[in-house]
N, C-alpha and C. Protein backbone atom coordinates (compact mmCIF):
# COMPACT_ATOMS: atom_id res chain seq x y z
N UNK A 1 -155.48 44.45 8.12
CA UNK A 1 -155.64 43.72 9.36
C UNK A 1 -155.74 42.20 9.10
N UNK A 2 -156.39 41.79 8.17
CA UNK A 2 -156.10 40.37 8.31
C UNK A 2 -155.30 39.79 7.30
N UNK A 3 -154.40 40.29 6.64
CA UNK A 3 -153.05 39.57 6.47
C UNK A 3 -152.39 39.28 7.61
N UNK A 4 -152.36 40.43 8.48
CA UNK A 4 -151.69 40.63 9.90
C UNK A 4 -151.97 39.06 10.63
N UNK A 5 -153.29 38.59 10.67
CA UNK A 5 -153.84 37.78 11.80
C UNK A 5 -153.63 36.60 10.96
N UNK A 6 -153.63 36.11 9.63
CA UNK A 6 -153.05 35.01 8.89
C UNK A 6 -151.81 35.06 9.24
N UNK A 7 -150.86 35.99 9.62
CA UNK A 7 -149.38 35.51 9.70
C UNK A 7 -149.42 35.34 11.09
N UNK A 8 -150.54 35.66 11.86
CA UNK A 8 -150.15 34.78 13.43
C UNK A 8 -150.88 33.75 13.74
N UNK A 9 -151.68 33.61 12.63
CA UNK A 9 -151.95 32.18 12.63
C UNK A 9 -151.15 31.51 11.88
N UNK A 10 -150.15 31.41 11.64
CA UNK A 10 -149.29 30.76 10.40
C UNK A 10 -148.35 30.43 11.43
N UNK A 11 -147.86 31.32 12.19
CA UNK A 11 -146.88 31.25 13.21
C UNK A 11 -147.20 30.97 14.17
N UNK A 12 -148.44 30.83 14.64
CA UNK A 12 -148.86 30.20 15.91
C UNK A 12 -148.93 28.29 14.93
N UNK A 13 -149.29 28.29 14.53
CA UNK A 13 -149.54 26.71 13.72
C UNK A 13 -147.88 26.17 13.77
N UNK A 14 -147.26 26.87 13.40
CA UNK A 14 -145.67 26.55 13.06
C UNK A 14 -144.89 26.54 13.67
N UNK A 15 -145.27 27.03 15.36
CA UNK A 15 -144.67 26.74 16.50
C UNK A 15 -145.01 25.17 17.13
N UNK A 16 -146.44 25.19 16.83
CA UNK A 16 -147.40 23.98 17.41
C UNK A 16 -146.87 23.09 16.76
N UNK A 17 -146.44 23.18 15.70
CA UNK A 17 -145.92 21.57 14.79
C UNK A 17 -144.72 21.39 15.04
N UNK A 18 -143.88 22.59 15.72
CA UNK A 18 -142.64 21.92 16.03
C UNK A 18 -142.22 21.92 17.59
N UNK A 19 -143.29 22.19 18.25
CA UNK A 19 -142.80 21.67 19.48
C UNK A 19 -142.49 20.34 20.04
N UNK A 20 -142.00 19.96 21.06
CA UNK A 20 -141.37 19.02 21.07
C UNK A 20 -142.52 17.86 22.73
N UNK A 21 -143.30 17.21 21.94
CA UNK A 21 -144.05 17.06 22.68
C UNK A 21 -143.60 15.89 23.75
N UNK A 22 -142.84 15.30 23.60
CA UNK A 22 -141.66 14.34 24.42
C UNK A 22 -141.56 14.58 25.74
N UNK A 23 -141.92 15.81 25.95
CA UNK A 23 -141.33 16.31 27.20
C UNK A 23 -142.04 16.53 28.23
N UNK A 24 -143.36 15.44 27.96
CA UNK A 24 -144.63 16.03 28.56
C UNK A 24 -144.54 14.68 30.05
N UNK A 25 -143.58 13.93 29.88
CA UNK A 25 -143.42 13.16 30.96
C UNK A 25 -142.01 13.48 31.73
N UNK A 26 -141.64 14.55 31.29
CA UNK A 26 -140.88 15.69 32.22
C UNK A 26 -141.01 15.77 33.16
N UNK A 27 -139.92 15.59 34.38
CA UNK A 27 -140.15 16.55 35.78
C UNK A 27 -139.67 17.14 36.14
N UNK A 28 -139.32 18.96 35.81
CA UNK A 28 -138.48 19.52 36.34
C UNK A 28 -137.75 19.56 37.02
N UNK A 29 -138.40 18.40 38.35
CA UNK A 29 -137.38 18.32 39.38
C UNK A 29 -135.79 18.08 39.07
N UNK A 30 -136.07 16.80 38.05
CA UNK A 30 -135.00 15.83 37.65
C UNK A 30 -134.10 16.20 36.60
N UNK A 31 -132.82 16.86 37.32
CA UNK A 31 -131.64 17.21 36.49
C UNK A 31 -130.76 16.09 35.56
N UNK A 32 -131.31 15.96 34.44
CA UNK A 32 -130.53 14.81 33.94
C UNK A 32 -129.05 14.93 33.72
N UNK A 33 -128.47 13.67 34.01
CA UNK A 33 -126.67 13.66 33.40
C UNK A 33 -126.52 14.32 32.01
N UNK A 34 -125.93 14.72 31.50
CA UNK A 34 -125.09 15.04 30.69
C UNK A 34 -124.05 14.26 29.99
N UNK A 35 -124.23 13.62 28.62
CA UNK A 35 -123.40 12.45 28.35
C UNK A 35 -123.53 12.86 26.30
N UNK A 36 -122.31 12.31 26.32
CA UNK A 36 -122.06 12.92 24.74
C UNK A 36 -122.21 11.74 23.55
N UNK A 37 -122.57 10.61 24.54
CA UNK A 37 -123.10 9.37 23.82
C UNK A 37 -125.02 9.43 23.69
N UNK A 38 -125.58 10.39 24.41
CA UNK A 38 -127.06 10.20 24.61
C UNK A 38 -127.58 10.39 23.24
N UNK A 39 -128.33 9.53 22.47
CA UNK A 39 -129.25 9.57 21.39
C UNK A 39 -130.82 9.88 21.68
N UNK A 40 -131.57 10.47 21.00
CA UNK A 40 -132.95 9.83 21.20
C UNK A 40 -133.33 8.82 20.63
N UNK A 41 -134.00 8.18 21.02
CA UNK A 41 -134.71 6.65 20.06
C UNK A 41 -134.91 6.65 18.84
N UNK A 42 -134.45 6.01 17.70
CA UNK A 42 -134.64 6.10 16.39
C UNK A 42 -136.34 5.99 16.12
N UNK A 43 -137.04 4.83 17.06
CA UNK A 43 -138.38 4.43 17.11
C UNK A 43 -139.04 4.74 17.95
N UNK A 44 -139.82 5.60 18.15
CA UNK A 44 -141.08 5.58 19.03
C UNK A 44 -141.32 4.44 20.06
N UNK A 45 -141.37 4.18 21.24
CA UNK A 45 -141.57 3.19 21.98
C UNK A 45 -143.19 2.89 22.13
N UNK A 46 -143.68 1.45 21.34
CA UNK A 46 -145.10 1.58 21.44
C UNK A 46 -145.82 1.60 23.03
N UNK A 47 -145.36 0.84 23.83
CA UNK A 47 -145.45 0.49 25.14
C UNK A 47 -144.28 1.14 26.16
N UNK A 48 -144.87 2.01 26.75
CA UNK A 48 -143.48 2.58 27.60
C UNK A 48 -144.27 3.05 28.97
N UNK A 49 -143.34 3.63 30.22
CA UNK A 49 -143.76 4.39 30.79
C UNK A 49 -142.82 5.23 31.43
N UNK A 50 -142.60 6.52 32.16
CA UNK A 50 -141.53 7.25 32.24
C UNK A 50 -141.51 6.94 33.98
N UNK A 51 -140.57 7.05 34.54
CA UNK A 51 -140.05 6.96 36.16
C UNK A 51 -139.28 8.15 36.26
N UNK A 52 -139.46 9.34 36.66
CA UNK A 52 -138.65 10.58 36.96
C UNK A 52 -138.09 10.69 38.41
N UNK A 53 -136.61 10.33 38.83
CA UNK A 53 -135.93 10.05 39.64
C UNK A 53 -135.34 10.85 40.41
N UNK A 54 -135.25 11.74 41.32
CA UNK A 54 -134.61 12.94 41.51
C UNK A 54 -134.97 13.38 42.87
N UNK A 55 -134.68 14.62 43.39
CA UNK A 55 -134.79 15.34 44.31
C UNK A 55 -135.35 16.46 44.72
N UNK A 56 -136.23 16.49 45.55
CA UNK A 56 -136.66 18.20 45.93
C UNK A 56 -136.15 19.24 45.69
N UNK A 57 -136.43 19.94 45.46
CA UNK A 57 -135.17 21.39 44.70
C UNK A 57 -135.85 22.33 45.08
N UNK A 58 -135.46 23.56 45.46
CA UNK A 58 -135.82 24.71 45.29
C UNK A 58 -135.88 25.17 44.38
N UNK A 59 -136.09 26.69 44.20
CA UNK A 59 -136.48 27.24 43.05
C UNK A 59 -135.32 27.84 42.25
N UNK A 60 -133.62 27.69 43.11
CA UNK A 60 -132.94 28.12 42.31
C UNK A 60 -132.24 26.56 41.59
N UNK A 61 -132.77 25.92 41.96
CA UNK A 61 -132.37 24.26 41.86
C UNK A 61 -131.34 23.45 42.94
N UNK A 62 -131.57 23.90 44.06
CA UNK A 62 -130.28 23.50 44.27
C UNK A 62 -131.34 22.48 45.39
N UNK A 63 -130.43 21.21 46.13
CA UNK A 63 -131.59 19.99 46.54
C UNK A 63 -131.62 20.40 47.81
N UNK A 64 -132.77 20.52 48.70
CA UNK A 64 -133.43 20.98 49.41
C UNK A 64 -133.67 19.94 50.54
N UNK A 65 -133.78 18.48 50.04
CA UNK A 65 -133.64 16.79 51.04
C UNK A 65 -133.03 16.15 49.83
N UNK A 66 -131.87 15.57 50.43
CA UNK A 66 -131.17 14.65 50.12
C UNK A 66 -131.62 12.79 49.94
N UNK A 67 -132.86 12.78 50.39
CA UNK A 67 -133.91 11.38 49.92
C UNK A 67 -134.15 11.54 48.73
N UNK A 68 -133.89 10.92 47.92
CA UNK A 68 -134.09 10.81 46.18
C UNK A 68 -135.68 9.99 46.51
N UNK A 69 -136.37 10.56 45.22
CA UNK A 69 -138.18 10.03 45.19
C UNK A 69 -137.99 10.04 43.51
N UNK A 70 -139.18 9.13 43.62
CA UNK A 70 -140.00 8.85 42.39
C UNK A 70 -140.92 9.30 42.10
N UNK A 71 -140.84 10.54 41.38
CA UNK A 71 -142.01 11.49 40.91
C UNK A 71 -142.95 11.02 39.95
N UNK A 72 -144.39 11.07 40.81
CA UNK A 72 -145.71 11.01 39.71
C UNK A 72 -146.44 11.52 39.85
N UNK A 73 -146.56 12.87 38.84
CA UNK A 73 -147.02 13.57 39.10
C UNK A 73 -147.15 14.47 40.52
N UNK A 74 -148.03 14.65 40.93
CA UNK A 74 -147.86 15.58 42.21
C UNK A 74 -147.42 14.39 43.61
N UNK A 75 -147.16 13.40 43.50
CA UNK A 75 -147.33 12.51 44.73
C UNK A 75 -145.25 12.42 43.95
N UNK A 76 -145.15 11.55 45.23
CA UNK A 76 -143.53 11.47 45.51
C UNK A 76 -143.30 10.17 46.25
N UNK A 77 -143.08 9.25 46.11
CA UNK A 77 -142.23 7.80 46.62
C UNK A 77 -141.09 8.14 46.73
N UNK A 78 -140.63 7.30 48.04
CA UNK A 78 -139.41 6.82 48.22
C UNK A 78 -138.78 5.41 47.54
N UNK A 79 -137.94 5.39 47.00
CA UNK A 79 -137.47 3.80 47.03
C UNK A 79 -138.03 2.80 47.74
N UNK A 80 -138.37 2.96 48.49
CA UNK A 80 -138.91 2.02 49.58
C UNK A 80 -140.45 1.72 49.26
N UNK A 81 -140.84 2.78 49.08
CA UNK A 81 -142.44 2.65 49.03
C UNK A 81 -143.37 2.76 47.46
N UNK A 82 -142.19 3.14 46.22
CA UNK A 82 -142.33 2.90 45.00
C UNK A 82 -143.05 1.50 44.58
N UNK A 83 -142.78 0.22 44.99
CA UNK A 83 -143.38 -1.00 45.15
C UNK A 83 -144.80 -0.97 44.29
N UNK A 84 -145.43 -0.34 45.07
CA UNK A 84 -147.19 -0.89 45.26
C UNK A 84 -147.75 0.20 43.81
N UNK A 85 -146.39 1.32 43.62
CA UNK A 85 -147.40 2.31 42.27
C UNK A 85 -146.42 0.88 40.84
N UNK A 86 -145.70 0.60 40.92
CA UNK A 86 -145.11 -0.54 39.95
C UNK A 86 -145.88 -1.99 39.84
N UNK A 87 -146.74 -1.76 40.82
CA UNK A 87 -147.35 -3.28 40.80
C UNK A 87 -148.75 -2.84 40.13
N UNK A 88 -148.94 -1.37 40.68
CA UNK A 88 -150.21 -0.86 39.37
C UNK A 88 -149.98 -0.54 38.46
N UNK A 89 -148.72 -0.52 37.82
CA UNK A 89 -148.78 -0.21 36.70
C UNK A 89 -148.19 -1.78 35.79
N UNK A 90 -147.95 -2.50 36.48
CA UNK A 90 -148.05 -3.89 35.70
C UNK A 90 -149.41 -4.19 35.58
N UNK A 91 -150.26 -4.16 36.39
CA UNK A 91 -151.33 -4.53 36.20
C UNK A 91 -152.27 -3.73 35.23
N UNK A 92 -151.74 -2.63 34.91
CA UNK A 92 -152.26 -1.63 34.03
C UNK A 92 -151.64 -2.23 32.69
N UNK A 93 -150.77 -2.49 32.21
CA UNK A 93 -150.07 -3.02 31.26
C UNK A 93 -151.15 -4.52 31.19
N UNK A 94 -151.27 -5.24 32.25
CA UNK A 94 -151.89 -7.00 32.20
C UNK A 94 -153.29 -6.66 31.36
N UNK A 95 -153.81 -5.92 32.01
CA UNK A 95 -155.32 -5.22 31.76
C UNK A 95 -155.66 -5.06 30.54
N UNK A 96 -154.63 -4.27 30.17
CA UNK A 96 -154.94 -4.00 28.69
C UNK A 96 -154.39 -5.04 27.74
N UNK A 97 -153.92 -6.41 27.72
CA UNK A 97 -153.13 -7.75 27.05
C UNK A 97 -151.98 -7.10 26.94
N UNK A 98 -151.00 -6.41 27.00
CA UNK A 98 -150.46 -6.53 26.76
C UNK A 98 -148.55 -7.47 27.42
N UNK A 99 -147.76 -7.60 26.67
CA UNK A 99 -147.21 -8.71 27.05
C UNK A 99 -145.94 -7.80 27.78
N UNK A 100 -145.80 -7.90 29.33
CA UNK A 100 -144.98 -7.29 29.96
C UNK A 100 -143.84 -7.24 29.80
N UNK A 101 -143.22 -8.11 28.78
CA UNK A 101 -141.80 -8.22 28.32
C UNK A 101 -141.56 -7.42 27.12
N UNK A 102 -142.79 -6.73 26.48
CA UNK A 102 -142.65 -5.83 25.78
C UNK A 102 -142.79 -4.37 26.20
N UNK A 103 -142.90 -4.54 27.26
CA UNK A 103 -143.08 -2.85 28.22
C UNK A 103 -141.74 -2.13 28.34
N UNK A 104 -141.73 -0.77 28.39
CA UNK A 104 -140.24 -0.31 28.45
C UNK A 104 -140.12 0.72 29.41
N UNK A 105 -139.62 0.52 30.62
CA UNK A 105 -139.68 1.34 31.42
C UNK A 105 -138.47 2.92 31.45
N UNK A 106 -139.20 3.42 30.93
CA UNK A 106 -137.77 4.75 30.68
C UNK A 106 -137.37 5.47 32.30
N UNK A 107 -136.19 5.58 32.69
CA UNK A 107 -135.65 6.03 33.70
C UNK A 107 -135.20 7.24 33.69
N UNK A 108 -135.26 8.45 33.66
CA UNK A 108 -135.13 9.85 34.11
C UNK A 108 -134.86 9.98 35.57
N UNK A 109 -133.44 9.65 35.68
CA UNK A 109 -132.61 9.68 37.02
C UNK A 109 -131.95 11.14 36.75
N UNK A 110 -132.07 11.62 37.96
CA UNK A 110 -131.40 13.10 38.27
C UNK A 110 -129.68 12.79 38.39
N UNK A 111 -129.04 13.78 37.68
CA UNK A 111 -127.67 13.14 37.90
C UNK A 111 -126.98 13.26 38.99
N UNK A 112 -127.30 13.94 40.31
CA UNK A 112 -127.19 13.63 41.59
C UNK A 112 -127.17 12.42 42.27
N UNK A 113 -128.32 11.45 41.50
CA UNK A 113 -128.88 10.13 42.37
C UNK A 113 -127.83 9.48 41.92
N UNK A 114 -127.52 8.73 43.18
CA UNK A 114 -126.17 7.41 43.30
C UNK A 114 -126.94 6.51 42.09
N UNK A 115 -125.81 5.73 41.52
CA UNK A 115 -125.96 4.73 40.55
C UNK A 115 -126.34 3.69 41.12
N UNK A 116 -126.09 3.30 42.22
CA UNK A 116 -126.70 2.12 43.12
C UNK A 116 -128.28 2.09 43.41
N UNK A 117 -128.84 3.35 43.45
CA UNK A 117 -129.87 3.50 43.39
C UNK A 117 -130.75 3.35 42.45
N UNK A 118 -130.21 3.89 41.54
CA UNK A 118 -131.01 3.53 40.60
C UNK A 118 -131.03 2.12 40.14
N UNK A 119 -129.75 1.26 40.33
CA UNK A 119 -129.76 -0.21 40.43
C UNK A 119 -130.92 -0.81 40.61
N UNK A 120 -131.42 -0.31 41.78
CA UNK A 120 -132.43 -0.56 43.13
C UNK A 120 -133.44 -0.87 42.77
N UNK A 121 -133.60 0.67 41.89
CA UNK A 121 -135.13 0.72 41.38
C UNK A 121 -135.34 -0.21 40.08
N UNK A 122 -133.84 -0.64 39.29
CA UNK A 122 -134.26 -1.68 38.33
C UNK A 122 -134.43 -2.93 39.18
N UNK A 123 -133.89 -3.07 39.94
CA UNK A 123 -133.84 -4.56 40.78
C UNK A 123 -135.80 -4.62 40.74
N UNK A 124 -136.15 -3.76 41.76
CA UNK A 124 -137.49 -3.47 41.79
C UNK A 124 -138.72 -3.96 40.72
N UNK A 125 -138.21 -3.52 39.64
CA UNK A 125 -139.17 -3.06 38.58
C UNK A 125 -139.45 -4.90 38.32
N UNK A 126 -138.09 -5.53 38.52
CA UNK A 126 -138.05 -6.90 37.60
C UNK A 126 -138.25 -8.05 38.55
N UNK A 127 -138.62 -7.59 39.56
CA UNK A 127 -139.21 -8.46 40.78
C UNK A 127 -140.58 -9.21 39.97
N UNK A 128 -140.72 -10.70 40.61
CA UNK A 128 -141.95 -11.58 40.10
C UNK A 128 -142.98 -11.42 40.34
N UNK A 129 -143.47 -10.13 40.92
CA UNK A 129 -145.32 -9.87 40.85
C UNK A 129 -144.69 -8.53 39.73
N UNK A 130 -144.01 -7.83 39.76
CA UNK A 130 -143.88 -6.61 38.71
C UNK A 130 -143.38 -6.59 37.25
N UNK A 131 -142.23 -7.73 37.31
CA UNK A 131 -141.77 -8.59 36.08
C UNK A 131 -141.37 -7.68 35.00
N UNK A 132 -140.86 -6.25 34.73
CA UNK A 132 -140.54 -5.45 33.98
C UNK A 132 -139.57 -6.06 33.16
N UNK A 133 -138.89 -6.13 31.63
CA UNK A 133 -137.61 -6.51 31.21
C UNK A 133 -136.67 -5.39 30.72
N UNK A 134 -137.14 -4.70 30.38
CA UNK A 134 -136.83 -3.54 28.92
C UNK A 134 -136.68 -1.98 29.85
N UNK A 135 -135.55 -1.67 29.92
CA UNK A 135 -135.34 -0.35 30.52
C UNK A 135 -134.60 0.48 29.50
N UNK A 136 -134.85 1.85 29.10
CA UNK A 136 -134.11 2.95 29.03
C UNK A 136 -133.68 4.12 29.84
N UNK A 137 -132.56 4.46 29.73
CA UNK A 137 -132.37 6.13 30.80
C UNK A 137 -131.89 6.77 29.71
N UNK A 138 -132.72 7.82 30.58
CA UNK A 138 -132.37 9.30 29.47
C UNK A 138 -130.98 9.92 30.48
N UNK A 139 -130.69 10.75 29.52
CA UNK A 139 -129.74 11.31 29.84
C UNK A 139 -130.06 12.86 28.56
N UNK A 140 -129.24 13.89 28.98
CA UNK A 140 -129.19 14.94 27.70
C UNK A 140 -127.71 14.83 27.18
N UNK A 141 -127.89 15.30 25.86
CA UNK A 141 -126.92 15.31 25.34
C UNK A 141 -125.94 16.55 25.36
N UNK A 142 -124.63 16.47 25.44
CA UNK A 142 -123.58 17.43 25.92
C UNK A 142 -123.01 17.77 23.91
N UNK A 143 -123.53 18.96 23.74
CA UNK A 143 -122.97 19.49 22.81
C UNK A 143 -121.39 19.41 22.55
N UNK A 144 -120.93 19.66 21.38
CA UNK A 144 -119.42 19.04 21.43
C UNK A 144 -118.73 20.61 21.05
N UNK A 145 -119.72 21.33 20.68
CA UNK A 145 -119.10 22.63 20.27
C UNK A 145 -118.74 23.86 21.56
C-alpha cells in the first residue's frame, strides 16, 4: 500500500509542476484568433495586466448578445463604460511607483470582436489620465500539422 500512495504522490506533484499556470487570467468566454505567427513571450512580463475581450456565450459557445464586454472577473463593461476600471488600474500601477510606461497591457480579444474595436479599447487605455504605452494580444497558435 504505500508504494501505491508514493506513486500518487509522485504523479500528483508531476502534474502540479507542469501545469500551465498562465491561464489563470483566462476567460472562457473569449475565443481567441487563431494565427500561425502567435509566440508566447520569451520573458515573463514583470508589470502586466490581462483585458479579456469577448462575448456572452452560451454553453455550447455560440454568442448569445452581440455587445462585445470587458471581462473582470464576474462584472462585464462595455466599451463605453470600461473607462473608470482603467483609470483604477493606473492608479493601482501609480500606487505602487511604478512607471506606467513600463506597464503592459495584454489584450485577449475574442476573434469575433471587430478590429476597430479593439482599436478603441487601445485608443482608451492611452488616453492622458490612463496613459498606458505597451500592449500585447494573444492570440493561439494554429498547429501546422
Amino acid at each position: 500500500m504505500t508504494p501505491m500512495i508514493d506513486v500518487v504522490f509522485q504523479l500528483l506533484s508531476f502534474f502540479m509542476m507542469i501545469s500551465n499556470f498562465e491561464q489563470d487570467k483566462a476567460d472562457e468566454r473569449v475565443t481567441l484568433p487563431k494565427d500561425k505567427l502567435a509566440r508566447p513571450p520569451v520573458v515573463k512580463r514583470e508589470s502586466s495586466f490581462t483585458l479579456n475581450f469577448g462575448f456572452d456565450r452560451d454553453k455550447d459557445g455560440r454568442i448569445v448578445d452581440t455587445t462585445a464586454y470587458v471581462f473582470d472577473g464576474d462584472q462585464k463593461f462595455t466599451i463605453e463604460s470600461v473607462r473608470g476600471r482603467l483609470r483604477q488600474e493606473a492608479a493601482f500601477y501609480r500606487a505602487l511607483g511604478k512607471d506606467i510606461a513600463d506597464v503592459t497591457v495584454e489584450i485577449r480579444a475574442d476573434a469575433a470582436v471587430k478590429s476597430g474595436q479593439v482599436q478603441d479599447l487601445i485608443q482608451m487605455c492611452q488616453e492622458n489620465d490612463i496613459a498606458f504605452q505597451r500592449f500585447a494580444l494573444k492570440a493561439t497558435q494554429k498547429s501546422e500539422f
